[in-house]
Protein backbone atom coordinates (compact mmCIF):
# COMPACT_ATOMS: atom_id res chain seq x y z
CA UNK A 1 -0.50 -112.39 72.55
CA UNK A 2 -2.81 -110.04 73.83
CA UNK A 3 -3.87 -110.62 77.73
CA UNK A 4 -7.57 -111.41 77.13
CA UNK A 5 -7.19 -113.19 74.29
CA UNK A 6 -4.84 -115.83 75.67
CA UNK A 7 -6.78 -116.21 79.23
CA UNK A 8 -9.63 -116.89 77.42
CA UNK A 9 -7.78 -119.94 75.47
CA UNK A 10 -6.58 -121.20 78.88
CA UNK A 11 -10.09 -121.13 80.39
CA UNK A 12 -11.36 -123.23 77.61
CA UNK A 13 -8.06 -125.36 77.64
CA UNK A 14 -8.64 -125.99 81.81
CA UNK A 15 -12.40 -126.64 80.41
CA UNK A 16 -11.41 -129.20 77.96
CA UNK A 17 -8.94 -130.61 80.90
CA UNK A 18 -11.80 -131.77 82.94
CA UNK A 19 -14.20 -132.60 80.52
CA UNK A 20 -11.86 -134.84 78.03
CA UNK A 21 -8.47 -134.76 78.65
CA UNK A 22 -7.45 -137.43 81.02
CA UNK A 23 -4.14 -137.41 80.01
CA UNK A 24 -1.27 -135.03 78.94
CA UNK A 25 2.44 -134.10 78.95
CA UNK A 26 3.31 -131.12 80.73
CA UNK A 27 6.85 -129.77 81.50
CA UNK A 28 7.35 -127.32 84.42
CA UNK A 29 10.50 -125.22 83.23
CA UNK A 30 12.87 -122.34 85.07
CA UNK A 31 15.73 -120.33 84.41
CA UNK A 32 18.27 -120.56 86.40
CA UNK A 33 20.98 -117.45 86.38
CA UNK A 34 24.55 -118.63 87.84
CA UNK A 35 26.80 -116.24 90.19
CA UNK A 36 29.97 -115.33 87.81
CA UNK A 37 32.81 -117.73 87.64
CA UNK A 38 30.26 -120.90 89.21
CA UNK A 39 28.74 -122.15 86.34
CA UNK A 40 30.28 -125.63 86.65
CA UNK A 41 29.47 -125.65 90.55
CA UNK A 42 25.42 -124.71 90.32
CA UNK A 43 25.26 -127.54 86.88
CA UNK A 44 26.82 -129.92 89.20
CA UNK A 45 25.03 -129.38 92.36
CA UNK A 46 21.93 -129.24 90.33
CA UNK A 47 22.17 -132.30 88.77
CA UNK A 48 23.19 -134.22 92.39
CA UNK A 49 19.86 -132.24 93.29
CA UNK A 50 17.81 -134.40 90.95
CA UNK A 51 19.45 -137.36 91.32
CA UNK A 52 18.37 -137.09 95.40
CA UNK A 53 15.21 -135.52 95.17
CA UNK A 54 13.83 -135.75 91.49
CA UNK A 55 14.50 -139.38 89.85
CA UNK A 56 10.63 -140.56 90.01
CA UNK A 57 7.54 -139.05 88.06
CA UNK A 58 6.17 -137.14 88.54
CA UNK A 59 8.84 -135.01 89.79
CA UNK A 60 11.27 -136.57 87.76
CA UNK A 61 14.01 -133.90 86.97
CA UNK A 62 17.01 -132.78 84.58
CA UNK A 63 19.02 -129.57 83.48
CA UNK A 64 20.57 -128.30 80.61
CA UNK A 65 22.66 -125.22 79.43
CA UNK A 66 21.22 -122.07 77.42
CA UNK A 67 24.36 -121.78 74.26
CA UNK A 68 22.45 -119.49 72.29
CA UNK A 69 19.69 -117.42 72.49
CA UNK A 70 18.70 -114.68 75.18
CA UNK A 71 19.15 -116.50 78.09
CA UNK A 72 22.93 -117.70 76.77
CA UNK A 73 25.03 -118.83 79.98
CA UNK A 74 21.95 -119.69 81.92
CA UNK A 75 20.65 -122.99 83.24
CA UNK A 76 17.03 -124.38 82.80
CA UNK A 77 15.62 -126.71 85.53
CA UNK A 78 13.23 -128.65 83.99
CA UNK A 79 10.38 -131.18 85.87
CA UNK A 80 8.20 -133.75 83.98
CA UNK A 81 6.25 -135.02 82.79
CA UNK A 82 3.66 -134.29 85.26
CA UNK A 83 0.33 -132.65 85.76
CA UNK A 84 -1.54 -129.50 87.63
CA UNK A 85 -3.51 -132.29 89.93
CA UNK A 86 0.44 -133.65 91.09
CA UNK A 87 1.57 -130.14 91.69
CA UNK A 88 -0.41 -130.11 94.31
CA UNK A 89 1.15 -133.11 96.11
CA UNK A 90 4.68 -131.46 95.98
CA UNK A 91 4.42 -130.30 98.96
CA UNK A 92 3.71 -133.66 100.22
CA UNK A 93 5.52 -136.01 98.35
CA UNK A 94 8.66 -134.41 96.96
CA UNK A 95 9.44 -131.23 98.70
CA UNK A 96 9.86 -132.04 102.42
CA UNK A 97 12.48 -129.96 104.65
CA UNK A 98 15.39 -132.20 103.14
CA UNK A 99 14.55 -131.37 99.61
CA UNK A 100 14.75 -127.90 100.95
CA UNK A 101 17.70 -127.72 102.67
CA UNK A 102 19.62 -129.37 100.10
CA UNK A 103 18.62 -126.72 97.50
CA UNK A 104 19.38 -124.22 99.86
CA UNK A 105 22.41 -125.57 100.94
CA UNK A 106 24.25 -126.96 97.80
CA UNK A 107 22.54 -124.95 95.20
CA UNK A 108 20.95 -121.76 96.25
CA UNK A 109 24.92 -120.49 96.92
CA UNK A 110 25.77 -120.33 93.51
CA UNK A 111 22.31 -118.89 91.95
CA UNK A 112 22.33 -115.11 91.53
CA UNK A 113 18.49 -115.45 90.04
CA UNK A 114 15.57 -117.20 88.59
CA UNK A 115 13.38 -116.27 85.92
CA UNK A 116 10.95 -117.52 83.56
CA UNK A 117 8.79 -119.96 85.59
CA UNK A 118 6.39 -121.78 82.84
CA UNK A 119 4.17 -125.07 82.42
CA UNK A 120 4.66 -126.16 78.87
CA UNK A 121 1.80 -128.86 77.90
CA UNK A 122 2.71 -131.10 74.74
CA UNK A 123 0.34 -131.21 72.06
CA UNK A 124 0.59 -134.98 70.93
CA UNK A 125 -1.17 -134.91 67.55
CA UNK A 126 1.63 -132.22 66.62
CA UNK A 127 4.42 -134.03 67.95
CA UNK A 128 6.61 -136.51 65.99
CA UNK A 129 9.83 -138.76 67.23
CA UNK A 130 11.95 -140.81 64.91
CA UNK A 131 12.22 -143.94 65.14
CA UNK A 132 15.81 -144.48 66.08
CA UNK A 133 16.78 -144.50 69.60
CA UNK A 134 20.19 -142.28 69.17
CA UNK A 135 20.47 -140.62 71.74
CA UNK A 136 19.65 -136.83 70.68
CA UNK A 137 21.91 -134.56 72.72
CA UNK A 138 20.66 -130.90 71.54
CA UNK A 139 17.90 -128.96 72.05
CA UNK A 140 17.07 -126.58 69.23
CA UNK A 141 13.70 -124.48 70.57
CA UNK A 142 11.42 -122.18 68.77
CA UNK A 143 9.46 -120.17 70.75
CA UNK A 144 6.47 -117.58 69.40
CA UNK A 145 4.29 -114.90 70.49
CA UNK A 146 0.95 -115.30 69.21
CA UNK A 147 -1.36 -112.26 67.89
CA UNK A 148 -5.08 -112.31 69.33
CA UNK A 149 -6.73 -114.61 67.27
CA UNK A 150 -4.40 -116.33 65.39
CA UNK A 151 -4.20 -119.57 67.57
CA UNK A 152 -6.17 -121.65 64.91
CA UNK A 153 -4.36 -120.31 61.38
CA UNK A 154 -1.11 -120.48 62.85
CA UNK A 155 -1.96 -124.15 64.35
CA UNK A 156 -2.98 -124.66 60.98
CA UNK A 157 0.26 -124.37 59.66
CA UNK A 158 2.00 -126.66 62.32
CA UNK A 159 -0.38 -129.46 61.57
CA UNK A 160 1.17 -129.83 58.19
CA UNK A 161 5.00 -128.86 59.44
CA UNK A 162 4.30 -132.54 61.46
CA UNK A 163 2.83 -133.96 58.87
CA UNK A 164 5.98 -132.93 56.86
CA UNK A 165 8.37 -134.55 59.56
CA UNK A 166 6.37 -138.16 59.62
CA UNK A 167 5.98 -138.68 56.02
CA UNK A 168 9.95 -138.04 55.48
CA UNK A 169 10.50 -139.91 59.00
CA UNK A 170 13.25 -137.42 60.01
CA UNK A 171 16.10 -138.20 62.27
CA UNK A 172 15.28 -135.03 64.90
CA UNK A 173 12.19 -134.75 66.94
CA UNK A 174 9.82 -132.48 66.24
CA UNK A 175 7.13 -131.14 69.56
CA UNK A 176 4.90 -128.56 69.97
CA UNK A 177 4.16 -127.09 72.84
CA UNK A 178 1.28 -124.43 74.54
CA UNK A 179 2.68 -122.24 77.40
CA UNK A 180 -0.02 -122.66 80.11
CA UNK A 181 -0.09 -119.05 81.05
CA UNK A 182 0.28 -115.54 79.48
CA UNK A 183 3.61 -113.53 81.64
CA UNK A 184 3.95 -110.68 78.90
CA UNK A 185 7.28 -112.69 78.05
CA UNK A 186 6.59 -113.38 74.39
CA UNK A 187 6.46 -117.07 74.68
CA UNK A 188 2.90 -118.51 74.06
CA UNK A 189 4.15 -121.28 71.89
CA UNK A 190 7.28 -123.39 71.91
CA UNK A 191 8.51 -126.17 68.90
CA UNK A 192 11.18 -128.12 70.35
CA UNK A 193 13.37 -130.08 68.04
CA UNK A 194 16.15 -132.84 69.73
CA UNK A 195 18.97 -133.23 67.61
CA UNK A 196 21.52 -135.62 67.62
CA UNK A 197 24.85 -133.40 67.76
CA UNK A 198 26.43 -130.07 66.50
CA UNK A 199 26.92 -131.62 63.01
CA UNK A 200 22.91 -131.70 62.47
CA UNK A 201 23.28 -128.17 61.64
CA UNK A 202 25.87 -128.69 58.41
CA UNK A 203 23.31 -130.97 56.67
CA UNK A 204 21.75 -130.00 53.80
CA UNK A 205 18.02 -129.44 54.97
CA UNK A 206 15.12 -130.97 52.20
CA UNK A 207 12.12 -129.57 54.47
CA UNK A 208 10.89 -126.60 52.10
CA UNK A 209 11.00 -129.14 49.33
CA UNK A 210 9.68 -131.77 50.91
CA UNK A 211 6.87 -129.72 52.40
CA UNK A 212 6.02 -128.43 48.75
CA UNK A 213 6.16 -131.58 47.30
CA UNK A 214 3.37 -132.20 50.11
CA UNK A 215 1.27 -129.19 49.88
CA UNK A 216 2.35 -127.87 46.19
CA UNK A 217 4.44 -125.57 44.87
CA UNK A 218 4.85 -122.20 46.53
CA UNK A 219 2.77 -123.71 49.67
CA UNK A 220 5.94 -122.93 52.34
CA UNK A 221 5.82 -119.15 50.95
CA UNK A 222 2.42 -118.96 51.92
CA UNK A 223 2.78 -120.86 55.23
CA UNK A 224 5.75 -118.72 55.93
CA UNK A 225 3.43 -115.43 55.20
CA UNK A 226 0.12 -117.42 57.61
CA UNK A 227 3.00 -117.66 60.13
CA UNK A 228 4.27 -113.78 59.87
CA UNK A 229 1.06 -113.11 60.09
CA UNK A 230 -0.38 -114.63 63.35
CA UNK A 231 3.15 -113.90 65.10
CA UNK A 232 4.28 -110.89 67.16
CA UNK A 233 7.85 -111.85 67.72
CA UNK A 234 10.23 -115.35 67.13
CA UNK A 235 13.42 -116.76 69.23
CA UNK A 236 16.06 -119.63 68.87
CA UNK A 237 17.58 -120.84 71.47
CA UNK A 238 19.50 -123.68 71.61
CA UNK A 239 20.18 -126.28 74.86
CA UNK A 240 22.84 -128.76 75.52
């Protein structure tokens, strides 16, 4: 998404924040590149990380491993849900010189570098989670680049993908999610989908005809065309 175009949205979005929106779900996410050959020492010292420092919101933390996708082989340290307004009590309330020196201590050894630092906020009215409470152990993520002014058409289209996912009360999740600022990276918006294990992938999907039998016939084909359309560039990427 063009530069302009997308500050603009997050002007009005930080508008609409203190005008209306009391509440929200936001995610604070990083990549996290391992030194070769210490992959299972940086996931482990990570996760003993949280489990000191991060096990209350709204610093509440986990991590899970990129399988496929660009950033295959690399870690993302994800914190939420929590806010812009608690951000600034991190310094206070979370990060004190023994949150520090642990990172630097037991993890900051085995990181050769971090990339990516985003603030993903939920849009709830887009969002949809099943009803069962299996415990869904994959993370299958769709992330787009938006062109300038195609936020609303494209939207447009995701309004009846959820729709789609409620009516047939799938087993995975369905979320979408707006990346709070533009970085050039080609990530302005994000559908993440938790799925239950590996073997999700070998069923036999019904969502193009239960989205027609929605919308009519031939109504994915031109969804798929709205979506081409307002897009610049698509990636998977899948986390365990």
């Amino acid at each position: 998404m063009k530069n302009t175009f997308l500050t603009l949205l997050i002007g009005l979005f930080a508008f609409g924040t203190v005008t209306a929106q009391k509440t929200y779900t936001m995610y604070e996410t990083m990549y996290v590149v391992p030194k070769k050959g210490m992959e299972k020492e940086l996931m482990t010292n990570m996760e003993a990380h949280n489990k000191k420092f991060h096990t209350a919101a709204p610093y509440e933390a986990f991590s899970r491993k990129v399988v496929i996708g660009s950033h295959e082989g690399q870690f993302v340290w994800v914190m939420g849900p929590t806010t812009f307004t608690a951000l600034d009590g991190f310094d206070t309330q979370a990060n004190s010189p023994a949150h520090d020196a642990d990172w630097a201590l037991n993890v900051e050894p085995f990181v050769e570098s971090y990339s990516d630092l985003e603030y993903w906020k939920k849009k709830d009215d887009l969002s949809y989670s099943p009803e069962s409470t299996d415990e869904l152990k994959l993370q299958h993520i769709r992330f787009w680049e938006l062109k300038a002014g195609k936020y609303e058409a494209f939207m447009d289209v995701m309004k009846n993908v959820v729709s789609v996912f409620k009516t047939n009360k799938y087993k995975d999740s369905w979320s979408i999610y707006v990346n709070q600022f533009s970085t050039g990276n080609g990530r302005d918006i994000a559908a993440v989908s938790n799925k239950a294990n590996w073997a999700s992938f070998d069923r036999e999907g019904t969502f193009v005809a239960d989205y027609e039998k929605l919308y009519g016939e031939g109504s994915w084909k031109k969804a798929m065309t709205t979506m081409q359309e307002s897009t610049d560039s698509f990636e998977e990427e899948i986390r365990e």
